[in-house]
C-alpha atoms as a PDB file:
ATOM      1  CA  UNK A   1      20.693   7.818 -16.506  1.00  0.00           C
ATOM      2  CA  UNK A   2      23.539   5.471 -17.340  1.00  0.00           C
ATOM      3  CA  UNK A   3      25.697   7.740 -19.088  1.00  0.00           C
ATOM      4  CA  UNK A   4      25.581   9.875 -15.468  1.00  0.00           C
ATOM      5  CA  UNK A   5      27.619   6.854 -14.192  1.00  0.00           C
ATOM      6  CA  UNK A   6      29.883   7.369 -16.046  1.00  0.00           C
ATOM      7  CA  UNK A   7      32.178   8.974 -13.362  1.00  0.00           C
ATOM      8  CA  UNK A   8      30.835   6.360 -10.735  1.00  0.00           C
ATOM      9  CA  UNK A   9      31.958   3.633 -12.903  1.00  0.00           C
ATOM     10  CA  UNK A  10      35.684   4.651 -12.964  1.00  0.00           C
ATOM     11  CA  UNK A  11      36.033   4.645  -9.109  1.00  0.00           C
ATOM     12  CA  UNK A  12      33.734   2.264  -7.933  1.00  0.00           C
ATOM     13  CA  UNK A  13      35.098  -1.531  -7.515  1.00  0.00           C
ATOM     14  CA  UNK A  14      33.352  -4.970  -7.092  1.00  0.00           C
ATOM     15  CA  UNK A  15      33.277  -6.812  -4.281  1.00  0.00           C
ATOM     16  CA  UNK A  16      30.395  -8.967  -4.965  1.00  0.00           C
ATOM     17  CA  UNK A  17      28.222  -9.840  -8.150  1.00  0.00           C
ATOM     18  CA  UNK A  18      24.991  -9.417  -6.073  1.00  0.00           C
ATOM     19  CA  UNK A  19      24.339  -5.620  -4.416  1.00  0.00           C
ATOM     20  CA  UNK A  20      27.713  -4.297  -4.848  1.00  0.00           C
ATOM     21  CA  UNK A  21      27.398  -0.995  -2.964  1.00  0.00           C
ATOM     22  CA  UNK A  22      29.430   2.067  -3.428  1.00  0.00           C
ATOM     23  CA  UNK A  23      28.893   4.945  -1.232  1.00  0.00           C
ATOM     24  CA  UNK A  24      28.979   8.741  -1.685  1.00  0.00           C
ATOM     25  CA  UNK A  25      28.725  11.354   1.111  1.00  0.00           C
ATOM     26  CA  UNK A  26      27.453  14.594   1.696  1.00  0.00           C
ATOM     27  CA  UNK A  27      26.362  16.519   4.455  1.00  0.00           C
ATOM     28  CA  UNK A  28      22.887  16.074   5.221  1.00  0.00           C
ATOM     29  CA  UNK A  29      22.727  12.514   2.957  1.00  0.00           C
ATOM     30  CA  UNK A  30      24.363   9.332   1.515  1.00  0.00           C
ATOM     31  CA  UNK A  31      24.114   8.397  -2.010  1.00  0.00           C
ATOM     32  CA  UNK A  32      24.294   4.421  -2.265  1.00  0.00           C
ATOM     33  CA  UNK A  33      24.607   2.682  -5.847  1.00  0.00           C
ATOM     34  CA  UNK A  34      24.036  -0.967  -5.840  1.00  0.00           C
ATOM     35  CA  UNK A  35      24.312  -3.381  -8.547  1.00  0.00           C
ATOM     36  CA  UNK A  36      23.830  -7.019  -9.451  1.00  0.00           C
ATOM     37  CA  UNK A  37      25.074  -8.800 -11.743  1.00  0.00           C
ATOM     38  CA  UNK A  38      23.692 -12.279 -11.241  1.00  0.00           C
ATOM     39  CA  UNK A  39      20.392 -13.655 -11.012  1.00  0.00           C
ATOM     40  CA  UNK A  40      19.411 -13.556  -7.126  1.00  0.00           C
ATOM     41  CA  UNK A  41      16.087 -13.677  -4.767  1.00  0.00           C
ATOM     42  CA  UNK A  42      15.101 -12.747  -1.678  1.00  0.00           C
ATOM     43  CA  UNK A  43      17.966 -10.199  -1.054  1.00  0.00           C
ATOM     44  CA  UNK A  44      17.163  -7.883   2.396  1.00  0.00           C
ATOM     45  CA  UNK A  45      17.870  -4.253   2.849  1.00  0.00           C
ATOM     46  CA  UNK A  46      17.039  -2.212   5.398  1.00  0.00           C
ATOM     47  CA  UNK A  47      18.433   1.379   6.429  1.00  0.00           C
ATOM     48  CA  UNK A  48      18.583   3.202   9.881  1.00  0.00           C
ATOM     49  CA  UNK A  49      17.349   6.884   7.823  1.00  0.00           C
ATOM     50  CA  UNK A  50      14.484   7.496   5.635  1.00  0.00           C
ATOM     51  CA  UNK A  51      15.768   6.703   1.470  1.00  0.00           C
ATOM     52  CA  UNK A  52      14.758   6.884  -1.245  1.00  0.00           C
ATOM     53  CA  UNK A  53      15.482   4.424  -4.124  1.00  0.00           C
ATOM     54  CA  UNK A  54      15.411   4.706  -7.683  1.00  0.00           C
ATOM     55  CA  UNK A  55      15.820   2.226  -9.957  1.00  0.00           C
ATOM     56  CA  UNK A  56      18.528   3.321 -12.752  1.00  0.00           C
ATOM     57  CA  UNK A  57      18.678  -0.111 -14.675  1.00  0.00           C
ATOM     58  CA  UNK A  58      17.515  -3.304 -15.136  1.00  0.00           C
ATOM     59  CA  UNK A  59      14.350  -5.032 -13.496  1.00  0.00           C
ATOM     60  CA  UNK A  60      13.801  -5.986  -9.636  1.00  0.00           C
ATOM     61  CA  UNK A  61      10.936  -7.459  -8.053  1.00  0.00           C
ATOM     62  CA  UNK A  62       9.981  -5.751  -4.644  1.00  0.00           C
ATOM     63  CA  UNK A  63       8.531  -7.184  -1.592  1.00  0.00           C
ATOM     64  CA  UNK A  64       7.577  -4.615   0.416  1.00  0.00           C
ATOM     65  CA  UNK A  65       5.386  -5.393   3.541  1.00  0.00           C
ATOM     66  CA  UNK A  66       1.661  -3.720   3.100  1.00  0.00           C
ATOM     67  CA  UNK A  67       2.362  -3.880  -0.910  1.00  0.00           C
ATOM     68  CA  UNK A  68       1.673  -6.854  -2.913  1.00  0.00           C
ATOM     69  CA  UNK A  69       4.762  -7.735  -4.537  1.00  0.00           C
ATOM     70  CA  UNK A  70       5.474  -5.451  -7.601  1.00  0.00           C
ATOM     71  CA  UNK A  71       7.537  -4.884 -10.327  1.00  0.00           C
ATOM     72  CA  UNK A  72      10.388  -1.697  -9.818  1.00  0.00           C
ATOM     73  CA  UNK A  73      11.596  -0.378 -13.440  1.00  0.00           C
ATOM     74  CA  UNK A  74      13.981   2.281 -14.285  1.00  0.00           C
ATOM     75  CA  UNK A  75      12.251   5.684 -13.808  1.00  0.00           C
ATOM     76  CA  UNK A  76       9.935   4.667 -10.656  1.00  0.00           C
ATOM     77  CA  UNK A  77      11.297   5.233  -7.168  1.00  0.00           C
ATOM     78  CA  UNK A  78      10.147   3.991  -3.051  1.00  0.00           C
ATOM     79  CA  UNK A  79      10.723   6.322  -0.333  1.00  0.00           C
ATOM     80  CA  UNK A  80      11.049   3.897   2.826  1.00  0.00           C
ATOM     81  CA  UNK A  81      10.810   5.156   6.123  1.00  0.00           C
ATOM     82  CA  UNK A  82      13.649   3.873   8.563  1.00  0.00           C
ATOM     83  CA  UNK A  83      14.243   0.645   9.308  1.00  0.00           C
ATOM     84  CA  UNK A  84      11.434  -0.572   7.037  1.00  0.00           C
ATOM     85  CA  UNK A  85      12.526  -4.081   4.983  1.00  0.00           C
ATOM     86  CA  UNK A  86      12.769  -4.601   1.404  1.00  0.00           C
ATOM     87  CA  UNK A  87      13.124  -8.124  -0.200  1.00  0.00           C
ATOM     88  CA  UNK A  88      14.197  -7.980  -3.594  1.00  0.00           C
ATOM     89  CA  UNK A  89      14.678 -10.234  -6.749  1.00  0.00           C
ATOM     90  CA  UNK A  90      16.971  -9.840  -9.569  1.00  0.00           C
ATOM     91  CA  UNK A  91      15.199 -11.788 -12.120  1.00  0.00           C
ATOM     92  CA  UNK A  92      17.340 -10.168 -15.274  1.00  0.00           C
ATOM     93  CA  UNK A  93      20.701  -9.156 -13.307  1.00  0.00           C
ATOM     94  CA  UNK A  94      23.848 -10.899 -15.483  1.00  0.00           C
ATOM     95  CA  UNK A  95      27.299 -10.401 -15.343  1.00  0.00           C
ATOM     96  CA  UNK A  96      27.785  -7.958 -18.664  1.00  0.00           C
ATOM     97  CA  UNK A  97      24.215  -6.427 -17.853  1.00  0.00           C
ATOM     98  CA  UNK A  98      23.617  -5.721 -14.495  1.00  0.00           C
ATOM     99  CA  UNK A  99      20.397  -4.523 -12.581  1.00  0.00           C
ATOM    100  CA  UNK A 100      21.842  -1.082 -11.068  1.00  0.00           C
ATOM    101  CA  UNK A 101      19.699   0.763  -8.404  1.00  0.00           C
ATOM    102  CA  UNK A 102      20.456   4.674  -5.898  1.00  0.00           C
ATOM    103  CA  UNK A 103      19.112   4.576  -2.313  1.00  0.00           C
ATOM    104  CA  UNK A 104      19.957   8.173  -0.899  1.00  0.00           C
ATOM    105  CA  UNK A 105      19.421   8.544   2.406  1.00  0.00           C
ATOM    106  CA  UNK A 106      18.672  12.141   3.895  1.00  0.00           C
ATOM    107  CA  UNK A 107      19.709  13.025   7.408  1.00  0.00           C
ATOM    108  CA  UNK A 108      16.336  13.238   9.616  1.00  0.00           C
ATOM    109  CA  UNK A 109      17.270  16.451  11.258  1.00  0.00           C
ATOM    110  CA  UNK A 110      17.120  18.085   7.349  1.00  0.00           C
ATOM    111  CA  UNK A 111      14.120  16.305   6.817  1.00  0.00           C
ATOM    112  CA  UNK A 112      12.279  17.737   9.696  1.00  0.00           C
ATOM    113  CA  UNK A 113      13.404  21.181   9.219  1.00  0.00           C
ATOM    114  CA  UNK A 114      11.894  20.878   5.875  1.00  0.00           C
ATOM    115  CA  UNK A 115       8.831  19.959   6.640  1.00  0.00           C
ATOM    116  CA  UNK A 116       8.387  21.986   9.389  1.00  0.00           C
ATOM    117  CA  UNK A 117       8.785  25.234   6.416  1.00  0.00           C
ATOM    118  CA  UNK A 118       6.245  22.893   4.065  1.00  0.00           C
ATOM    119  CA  UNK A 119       3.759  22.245   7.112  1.00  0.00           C
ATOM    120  CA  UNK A 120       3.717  25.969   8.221  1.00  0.00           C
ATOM    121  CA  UNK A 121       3.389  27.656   4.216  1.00  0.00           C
ATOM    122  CA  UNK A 122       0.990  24.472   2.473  1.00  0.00           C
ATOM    123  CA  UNK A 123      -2.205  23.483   3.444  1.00  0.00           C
ATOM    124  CA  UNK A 124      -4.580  21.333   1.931  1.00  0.00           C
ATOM    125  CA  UNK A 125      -7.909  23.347   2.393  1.00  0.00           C
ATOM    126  CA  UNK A 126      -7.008  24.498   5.857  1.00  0.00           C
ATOM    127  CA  UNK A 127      -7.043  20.261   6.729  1.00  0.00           C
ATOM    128  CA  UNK A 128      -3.224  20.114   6.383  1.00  0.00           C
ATOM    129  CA  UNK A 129      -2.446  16.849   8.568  1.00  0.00           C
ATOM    130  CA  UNK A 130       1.414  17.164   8.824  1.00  0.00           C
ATOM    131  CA  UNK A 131       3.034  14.968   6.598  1.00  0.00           C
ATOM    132  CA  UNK A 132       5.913  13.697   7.137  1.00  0.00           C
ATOM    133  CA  UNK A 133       8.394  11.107   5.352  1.00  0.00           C
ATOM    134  CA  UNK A 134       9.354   8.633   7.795  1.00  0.00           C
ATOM    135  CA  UNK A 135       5.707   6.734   8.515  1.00  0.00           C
ATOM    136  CA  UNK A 136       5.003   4.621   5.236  1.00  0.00           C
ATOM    137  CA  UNK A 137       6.538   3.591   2.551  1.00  0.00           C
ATOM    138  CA  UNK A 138       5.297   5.033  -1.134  1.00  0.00           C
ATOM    139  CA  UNK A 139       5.493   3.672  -4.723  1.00  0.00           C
ATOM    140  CA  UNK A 140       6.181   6.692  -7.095  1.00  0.00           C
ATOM    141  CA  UNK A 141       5.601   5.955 -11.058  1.00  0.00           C
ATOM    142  CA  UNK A 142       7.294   7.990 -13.401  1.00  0.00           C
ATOM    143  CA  UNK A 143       6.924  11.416 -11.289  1.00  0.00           C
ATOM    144  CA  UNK A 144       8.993  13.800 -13.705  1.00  0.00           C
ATOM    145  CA  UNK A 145       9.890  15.722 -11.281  1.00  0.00           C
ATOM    146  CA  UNK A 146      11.367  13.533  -8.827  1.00  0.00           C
ATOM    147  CA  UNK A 147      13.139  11.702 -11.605  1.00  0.00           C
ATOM    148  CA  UNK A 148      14.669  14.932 -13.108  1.00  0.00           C
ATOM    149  CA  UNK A 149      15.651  15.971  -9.611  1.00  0.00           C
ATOM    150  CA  UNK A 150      17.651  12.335  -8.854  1.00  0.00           C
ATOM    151  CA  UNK A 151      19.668  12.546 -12.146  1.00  0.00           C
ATOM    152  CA  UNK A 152      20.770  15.897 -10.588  1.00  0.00           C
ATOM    153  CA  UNK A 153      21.837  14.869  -7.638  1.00  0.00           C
ATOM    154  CA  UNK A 154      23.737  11.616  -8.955  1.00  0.00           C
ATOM    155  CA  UNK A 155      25.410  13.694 -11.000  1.00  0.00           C
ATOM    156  CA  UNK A 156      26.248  15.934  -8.439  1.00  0.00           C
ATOM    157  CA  UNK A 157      27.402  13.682  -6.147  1.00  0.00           C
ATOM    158  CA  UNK A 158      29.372  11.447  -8.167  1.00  0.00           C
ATOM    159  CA  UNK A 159      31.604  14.815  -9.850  1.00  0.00           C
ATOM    160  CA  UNK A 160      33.901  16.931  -8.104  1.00  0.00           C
ATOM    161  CA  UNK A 161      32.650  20.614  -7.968  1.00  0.00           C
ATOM    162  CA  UNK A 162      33.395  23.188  -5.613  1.00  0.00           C
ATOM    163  CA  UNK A 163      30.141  24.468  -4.990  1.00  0.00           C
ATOM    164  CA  UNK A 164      29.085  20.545  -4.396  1.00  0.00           C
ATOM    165  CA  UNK A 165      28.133  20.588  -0.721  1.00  0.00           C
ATOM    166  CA  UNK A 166      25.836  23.694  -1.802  1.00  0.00           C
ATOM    167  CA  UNK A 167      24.361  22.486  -4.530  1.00  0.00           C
ATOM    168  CA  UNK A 168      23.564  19.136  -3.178  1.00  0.00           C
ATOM    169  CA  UNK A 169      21.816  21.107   0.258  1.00  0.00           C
ATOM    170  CA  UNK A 170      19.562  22.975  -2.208  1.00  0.00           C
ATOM    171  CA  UNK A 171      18.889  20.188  -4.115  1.00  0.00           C
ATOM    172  CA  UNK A 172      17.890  17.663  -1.214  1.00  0.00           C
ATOM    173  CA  UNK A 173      15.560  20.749  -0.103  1.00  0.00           C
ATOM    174  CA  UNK A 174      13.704  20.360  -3.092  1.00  0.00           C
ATOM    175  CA  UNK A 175      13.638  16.893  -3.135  1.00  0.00           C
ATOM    176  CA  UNK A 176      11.850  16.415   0.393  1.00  0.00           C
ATOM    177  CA  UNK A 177       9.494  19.189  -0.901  1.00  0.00           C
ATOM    178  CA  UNK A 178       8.264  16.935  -3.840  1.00  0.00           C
ATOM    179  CA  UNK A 179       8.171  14.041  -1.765  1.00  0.00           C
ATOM    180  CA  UNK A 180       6.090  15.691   0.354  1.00  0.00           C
ATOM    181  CA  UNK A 181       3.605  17.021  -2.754  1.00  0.00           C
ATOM    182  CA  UNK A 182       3.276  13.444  -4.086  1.00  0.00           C
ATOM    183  CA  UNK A 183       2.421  12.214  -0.374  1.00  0.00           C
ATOM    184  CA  UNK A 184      -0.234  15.112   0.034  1.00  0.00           C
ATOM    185  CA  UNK A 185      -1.233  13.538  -3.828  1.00  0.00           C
ATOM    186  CA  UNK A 186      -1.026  10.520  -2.209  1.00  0.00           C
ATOM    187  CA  UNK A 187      -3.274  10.893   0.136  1.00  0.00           C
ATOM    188  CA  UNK A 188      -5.684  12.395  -1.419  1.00  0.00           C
ATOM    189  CA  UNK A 189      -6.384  10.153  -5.001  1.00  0.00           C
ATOM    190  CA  UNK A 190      -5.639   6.627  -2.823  1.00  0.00           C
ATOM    191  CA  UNK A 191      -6.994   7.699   0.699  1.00  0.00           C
ATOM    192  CA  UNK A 192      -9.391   4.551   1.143  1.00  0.00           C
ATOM    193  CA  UNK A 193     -11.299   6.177   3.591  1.00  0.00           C
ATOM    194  CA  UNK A 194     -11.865   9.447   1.527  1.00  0.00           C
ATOM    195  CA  UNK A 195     -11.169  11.574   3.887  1.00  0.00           C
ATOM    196  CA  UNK A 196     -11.143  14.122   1.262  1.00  0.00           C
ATOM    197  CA  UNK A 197     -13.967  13.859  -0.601  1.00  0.00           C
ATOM    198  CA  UNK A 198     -15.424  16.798   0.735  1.00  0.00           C
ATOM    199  CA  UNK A 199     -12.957  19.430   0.497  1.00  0.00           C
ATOM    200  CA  UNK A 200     -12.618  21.249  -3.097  1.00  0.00           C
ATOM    201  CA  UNK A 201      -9.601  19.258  -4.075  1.00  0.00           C
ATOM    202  CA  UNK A 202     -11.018  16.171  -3.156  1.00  0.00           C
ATOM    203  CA  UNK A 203     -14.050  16.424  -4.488  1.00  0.00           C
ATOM    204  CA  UNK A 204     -12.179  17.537  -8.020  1.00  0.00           C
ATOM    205  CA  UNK A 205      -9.899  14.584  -7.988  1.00  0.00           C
ATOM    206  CA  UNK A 206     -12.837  12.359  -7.977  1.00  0.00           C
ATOM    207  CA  UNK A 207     -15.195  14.028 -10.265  1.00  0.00           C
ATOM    208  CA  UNK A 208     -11.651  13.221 -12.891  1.00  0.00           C
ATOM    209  CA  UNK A 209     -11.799   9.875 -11.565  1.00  0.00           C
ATOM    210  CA  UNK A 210     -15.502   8.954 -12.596  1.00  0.00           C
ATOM    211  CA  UNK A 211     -15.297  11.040 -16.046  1.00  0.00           C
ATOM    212  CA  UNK A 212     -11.727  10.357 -17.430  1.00  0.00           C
ATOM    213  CA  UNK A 213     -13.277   9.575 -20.572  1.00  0.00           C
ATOM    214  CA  UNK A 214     -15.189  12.315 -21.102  1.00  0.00           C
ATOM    215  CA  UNK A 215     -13.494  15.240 -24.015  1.00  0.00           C
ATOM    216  CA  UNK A 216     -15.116  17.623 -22.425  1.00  0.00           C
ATOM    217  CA  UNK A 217     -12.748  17.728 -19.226  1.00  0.00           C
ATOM    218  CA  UNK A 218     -11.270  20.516 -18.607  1.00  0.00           C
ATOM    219  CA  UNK A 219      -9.727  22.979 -16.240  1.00  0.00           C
ATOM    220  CA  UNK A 220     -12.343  25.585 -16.544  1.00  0.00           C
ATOM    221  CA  UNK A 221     -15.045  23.067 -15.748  1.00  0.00           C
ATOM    222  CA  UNK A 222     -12.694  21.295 -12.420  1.00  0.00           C
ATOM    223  CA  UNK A 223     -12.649  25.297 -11.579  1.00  0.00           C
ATOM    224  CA  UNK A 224     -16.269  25.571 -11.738  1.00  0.00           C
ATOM    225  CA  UNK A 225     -16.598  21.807  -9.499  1.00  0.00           C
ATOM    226  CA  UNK A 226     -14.310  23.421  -6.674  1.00  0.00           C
ATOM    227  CA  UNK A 227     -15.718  26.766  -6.986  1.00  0.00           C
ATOM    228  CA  UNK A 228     -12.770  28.597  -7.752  1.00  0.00           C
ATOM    229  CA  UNK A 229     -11.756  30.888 -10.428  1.00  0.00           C
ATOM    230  CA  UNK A 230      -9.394  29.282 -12.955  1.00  0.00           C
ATOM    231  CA  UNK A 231      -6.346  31.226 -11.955  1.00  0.00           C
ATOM    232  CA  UNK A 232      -6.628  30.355  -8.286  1.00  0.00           C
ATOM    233  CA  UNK A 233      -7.619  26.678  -8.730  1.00  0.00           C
ATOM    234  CA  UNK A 234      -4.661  26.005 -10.880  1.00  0.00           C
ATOM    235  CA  UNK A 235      -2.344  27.166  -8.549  1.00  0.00           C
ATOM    236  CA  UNK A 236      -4.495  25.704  -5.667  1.00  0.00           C
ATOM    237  CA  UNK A 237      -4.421  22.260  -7.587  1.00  0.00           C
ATOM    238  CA  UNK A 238      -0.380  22.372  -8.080  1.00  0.00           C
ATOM    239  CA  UNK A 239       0.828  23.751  -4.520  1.00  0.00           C
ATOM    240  CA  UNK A 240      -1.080  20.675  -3.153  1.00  0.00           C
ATOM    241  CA  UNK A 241      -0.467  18.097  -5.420  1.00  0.00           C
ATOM    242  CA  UNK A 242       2.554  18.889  -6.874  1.00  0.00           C
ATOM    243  CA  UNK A 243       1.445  18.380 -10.287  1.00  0.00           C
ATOM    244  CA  UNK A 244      -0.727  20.832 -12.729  1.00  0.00           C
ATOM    245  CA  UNK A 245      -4.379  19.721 -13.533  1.00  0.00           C
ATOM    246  CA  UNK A 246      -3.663  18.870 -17.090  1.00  0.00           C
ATOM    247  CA  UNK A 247      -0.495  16.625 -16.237  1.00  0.00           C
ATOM    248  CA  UNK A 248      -2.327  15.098 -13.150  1.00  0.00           C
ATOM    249  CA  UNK A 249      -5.608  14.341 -15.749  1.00  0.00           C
ATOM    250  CA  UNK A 250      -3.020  13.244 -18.709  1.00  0.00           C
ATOM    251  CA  UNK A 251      -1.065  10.741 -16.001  1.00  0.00           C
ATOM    252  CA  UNK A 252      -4.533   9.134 -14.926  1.00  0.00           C
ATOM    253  CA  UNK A 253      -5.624   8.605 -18.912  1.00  0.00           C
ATOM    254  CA  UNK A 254      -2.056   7.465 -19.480  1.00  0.00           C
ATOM    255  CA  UNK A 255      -2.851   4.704 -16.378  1.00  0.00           C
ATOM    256  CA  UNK A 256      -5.814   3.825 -17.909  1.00  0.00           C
ATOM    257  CA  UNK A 257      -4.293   3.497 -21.391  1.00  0.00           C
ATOM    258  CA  UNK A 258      -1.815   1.016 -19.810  1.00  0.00           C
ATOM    259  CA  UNK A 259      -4.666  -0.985 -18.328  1.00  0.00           C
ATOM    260  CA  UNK A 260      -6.200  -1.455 -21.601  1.00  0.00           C
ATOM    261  CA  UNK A 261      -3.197  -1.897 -23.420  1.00  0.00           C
ATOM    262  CA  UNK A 262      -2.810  -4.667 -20.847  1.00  0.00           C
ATOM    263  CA  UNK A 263      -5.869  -6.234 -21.183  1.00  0.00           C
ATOM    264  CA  UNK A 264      -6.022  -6.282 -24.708  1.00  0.00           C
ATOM    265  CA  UNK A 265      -2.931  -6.595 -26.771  1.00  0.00           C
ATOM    266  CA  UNK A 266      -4.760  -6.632 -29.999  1.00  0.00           C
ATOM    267  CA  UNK A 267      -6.138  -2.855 -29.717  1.00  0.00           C
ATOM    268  CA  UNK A 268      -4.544   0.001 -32.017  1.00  0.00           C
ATOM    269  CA  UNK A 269      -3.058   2.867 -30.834  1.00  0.00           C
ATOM    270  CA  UNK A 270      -5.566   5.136 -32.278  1.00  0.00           C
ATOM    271  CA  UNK A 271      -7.934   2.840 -30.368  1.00  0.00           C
ATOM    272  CA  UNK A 272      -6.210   3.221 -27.116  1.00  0.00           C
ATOM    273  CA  UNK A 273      -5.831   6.934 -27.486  1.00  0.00           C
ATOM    274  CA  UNK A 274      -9.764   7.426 -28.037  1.00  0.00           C
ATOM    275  CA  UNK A 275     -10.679   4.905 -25.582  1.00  0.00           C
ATOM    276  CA  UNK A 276      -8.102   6.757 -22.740  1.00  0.00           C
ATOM    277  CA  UNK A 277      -9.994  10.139 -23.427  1.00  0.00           C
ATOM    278  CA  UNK A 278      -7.127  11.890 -25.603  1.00  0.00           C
ATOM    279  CA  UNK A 279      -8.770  13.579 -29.115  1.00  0.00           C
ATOM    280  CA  UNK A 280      -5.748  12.391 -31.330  1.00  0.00           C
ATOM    281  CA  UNK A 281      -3.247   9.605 -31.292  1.00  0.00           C
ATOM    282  CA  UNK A 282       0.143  11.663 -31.532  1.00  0.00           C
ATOM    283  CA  UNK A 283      -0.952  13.922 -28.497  1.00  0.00           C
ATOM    284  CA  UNK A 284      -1.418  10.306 -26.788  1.00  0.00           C
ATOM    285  CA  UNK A 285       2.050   9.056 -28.368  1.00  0.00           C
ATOM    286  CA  UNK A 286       3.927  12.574 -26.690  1.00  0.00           C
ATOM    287  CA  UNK A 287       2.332  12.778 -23.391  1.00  0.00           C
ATOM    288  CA  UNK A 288       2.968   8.759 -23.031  1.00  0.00           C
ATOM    289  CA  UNK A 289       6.505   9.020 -23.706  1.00  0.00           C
ATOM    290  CA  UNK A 290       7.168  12.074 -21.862  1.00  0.00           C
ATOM    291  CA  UNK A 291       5.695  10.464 -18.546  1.00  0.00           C
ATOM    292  CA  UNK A 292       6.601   6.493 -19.038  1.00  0.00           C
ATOM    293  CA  UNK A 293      10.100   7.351 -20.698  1.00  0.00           C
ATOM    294  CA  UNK A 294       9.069   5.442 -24.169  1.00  0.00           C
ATOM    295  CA  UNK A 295       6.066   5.350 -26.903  1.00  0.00           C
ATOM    296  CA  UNK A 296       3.247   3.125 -26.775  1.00  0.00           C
ATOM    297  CA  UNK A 297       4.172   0.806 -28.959  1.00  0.00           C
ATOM    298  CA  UNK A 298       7.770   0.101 -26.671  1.00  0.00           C
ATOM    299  CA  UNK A 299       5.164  -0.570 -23.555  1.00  0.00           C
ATOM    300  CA  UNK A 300       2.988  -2.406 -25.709  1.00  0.00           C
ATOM    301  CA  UNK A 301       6.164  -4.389 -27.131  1.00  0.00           C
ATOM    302  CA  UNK A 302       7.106  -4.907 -23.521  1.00  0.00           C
ATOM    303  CA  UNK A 303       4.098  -6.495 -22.000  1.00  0.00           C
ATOM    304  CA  UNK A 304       3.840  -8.701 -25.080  1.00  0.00           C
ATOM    305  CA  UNK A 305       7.665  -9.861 -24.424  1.00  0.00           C
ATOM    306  CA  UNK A 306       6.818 -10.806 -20.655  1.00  0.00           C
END
């Protein structure tokens, strides 16, 4: 992500060490870059549109009411609904290494025609309850696909092209549309009420919860526990949650590596990598760096350094 600032950094000028913002403009959204470059705490932002913000670089702490506070790394992102407060420190912001974070805001007219097309041609086992994007705030971890579609747009927005306003439209399309597949995922793995647990999906996301562990989980046998053919429940599984069975089941063992990892800094890899449910360490080592953005040992290295 930094060297897509590149561009960015040869306009852009500082005004202030502490959320220096430069804006860029499109039709249906604003792409805001903010960075820091002191230490700082209890820094407010609010916006009158629904964002999203990614962080790019750096470390900020988020306070975030109906969250405890949290830590926001580069490759996680918050979609905040409009006029909805953040307080944020910049514990590691300094002057030759600053903490750099995007907030693009999408126009709500966009946002509603989009969802109108997702609401009308998804449903979640005929119980489709309209999502939308501008209720509740959301803390999204490493979703690949969000992340991949972010660098786009930055790029996109901070380079002249002549197809720009086009490409940007089509992009911001897909954007909502993810947003809208990890709220739908959302809902159904952290829905404390479990208001899914009986349909198909539901019931399949928490038959992965309570046997993570177990080798033997597979797509055939979620199939056979939603009583679909395998064909139609993969494609069932993804146009709801965004996300194929194998990456969702990988990104929950991955969470539960971290946890242990966490807990217990003395563990091997191989250790970790049986203990998560994977049957061999460099399978582990792959699928954690291709959803956390570095190995095992780097987190591990990480936690121990904090």
């Amino acid at each position: 992500m930094k060297s897509l600032l590149s561009q960015h950094k040869k306009h852009r000028k500082l005004t202030t060490l502490v959320e220096n913002r430069t804006t860029y403009n499109a039709e249906y959204a604003e792409l805001n870059i903010y960075e820091t470059h002191a230490y700082a705490e209890k820094v407010s932002l609010t916006f009158d549109f629904p964002i999203i913000a990614s962080m790019l670089t750096g470390k900020k702490v988020m306070h975030i009411d109906g969250f405890d506070a949290f830590d926001f790394f580069p490759g996680e992102s918050v979609v905040m609904p409009t006029n909805k407060e953040m307080v944020i420190d910049f514990p590691l912001a300094k002057e030759h290494d600053p903490t750099q974070c995007l907030a693009l805001g999408i126009d709500a007219t966009k946002i509603d025609e989009v969802v109108s097309k997702f609401n009308h041609n998804v449903a979640i086992e005929n119980e489709n309850n309209n999502w939308d994007l501008d209720n509740s705030a959301s803390h999204l971890i490493n979703d690949i696909d969000v992340n991949h579609l972010i660098e786009r747009l930055t790029y996109t927005f901070t380079n002249n092209n002549k197809s720009k306003d086009v490409l940007l439209d089509l992009m911001i399309q897909e954007l909502i549309v993810r947003l809208l597949q990890t709220k739908a995922k959302s809902l159904i793995i952290n829905d404390p009420h479990q208001i899914f647990n009986d349909t198909r999906i539901g019931t399949v996301i928490k038959y992965i919860k309570e046997n993570l562990t177990n080798k033997d989980l597979s797509v055939d046998v979620l199939a056979e526990k939603a009583y679909m053919s395998t064909s139609h429940f993969h494609k069932q599984f993804k146009n709801t949650l965004g996300i194929s069975p194998i990456d969702y089941i990988n990104s929950e063992k991955i969470k539960f590596a971290k946890q242990l990892m966490k807990v217990n800094t003395s563990y091997r890899m191989s250790e970790v990598a049986f203990k998560s449910g994977f049957n061999n360490t460099s399978y582990f080592n792959r699928q954690f760096k291709k959803m956390e953005m570095m190995t095992p040992q780097q987190f591990k290295a990480s936690i121990t350094k904090s």
